[in-house]
C-alpha atoms as a PDB file:
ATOM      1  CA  UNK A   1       0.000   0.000   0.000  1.00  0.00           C
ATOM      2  CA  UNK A   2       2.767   2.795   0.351  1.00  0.00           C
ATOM      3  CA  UNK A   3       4.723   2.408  -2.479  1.00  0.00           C
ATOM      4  CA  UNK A   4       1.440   3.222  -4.242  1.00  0.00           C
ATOM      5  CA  UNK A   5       0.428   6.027  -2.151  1.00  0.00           C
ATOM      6  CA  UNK A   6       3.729   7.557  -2.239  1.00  0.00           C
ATOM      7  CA  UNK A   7       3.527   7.520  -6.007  1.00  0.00           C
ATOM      8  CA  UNK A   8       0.250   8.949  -5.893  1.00  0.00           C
ATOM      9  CA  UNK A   9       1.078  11.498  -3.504  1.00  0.00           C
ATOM     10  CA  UNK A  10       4.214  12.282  -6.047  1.00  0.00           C
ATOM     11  CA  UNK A  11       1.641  12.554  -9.148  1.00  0.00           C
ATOM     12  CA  UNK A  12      -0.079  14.710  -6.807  1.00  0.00           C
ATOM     13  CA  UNK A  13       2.499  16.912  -6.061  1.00  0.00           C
ATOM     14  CA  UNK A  14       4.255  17.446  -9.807  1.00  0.00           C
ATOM     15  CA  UNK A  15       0.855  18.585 -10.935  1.00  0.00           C
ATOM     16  CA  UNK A  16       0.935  22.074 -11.481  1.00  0.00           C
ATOM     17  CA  UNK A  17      -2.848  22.686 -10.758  1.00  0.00           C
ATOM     18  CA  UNK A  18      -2.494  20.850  -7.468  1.00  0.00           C
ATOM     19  CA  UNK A  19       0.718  22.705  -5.967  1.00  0.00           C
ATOM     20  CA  UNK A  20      -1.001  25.063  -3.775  1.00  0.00           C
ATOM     21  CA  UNK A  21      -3.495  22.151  -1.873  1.00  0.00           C
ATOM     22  CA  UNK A  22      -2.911  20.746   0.727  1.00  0.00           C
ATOM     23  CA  UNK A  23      -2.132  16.987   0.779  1.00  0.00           C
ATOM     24  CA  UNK A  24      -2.458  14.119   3.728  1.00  0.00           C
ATOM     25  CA  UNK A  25      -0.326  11.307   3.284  1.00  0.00           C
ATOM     26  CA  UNK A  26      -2.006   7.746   4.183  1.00  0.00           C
ATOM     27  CA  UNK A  27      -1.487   4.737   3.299  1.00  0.00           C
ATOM     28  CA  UNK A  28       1.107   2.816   5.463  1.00  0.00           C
ATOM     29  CA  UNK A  29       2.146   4.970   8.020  1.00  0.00           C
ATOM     30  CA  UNK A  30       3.465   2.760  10.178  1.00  0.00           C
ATOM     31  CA  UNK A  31       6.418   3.974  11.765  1.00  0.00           C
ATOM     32  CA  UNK A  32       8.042   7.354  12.088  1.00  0.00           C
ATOM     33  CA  UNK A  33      10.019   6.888   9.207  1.00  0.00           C
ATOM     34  CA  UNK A  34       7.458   6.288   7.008  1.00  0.00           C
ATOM     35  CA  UNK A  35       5.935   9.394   8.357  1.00  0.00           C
ATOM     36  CA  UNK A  36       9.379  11.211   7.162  1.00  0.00           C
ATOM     37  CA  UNK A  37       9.255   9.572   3.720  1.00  0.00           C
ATOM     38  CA  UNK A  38       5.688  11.206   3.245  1.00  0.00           C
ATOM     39  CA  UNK A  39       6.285  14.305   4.622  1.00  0.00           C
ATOM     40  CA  UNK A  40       9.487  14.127   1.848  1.00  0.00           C
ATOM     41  CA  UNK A  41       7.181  13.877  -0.373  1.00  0.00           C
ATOM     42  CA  UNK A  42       5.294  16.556   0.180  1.00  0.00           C
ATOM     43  CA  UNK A  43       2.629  15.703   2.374  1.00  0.00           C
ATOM     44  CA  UNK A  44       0.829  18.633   4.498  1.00  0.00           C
ATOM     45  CA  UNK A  45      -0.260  16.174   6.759  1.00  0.00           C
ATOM     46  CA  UNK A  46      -0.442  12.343   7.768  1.00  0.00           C
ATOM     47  CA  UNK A  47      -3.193   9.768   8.923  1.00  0.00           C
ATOM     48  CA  UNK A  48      -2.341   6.702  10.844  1.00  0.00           C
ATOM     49  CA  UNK A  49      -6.006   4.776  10.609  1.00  0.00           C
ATOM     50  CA  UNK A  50      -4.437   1.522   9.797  1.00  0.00           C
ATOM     51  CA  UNK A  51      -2.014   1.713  12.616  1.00  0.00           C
ATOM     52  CA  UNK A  52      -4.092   3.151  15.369  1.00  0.00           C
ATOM     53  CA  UNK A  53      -6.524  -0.403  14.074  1.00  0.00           C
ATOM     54  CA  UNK A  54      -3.684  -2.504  14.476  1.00  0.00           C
ATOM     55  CA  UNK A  55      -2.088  -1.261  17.136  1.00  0.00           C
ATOM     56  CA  UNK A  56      -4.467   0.812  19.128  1.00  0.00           C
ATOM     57  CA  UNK A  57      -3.752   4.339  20.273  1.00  0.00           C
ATOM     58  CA  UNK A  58      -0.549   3.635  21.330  1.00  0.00           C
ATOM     59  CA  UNK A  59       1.181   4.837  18.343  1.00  0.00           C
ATOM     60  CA  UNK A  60      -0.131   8.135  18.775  1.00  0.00           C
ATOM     61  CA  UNK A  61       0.727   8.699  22.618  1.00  0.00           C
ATOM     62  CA  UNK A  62       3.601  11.005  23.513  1.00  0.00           C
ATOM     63  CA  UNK A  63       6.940   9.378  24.539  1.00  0.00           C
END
């Protein structure tokens, strides 16, 4: 699933007409690093559905 979203978020972002929206990244957000690669490529924000499903609400808790 995140090799596809990352694509799509990269089709998203070399479209002209789209440069100025802003874009969530989703799609396999498991880890922090994951978070970095989407923010790398361009995202304005992230979602972690999947994770918080898997994992519970955990993965969102302050450390």
């Amino acid at each position: 699933m995140k090799p596809v979203a990352l694509r799509f978020l990269q089709q998203m972002r070399s479209a002209p007409e789209l440069a100025d929206l802003p874009v969530s990244g989703i799609g396999g957000n498991e880890t922090w690093r994951d978070a970095c690669e989407f923010i790398l490529m361009g995202a304005t924000t992230l979602q972690v559905t999947t994770s918080v499903m898997q994992y519970g609400y955990r993965v969102a808790r302050r450390t």
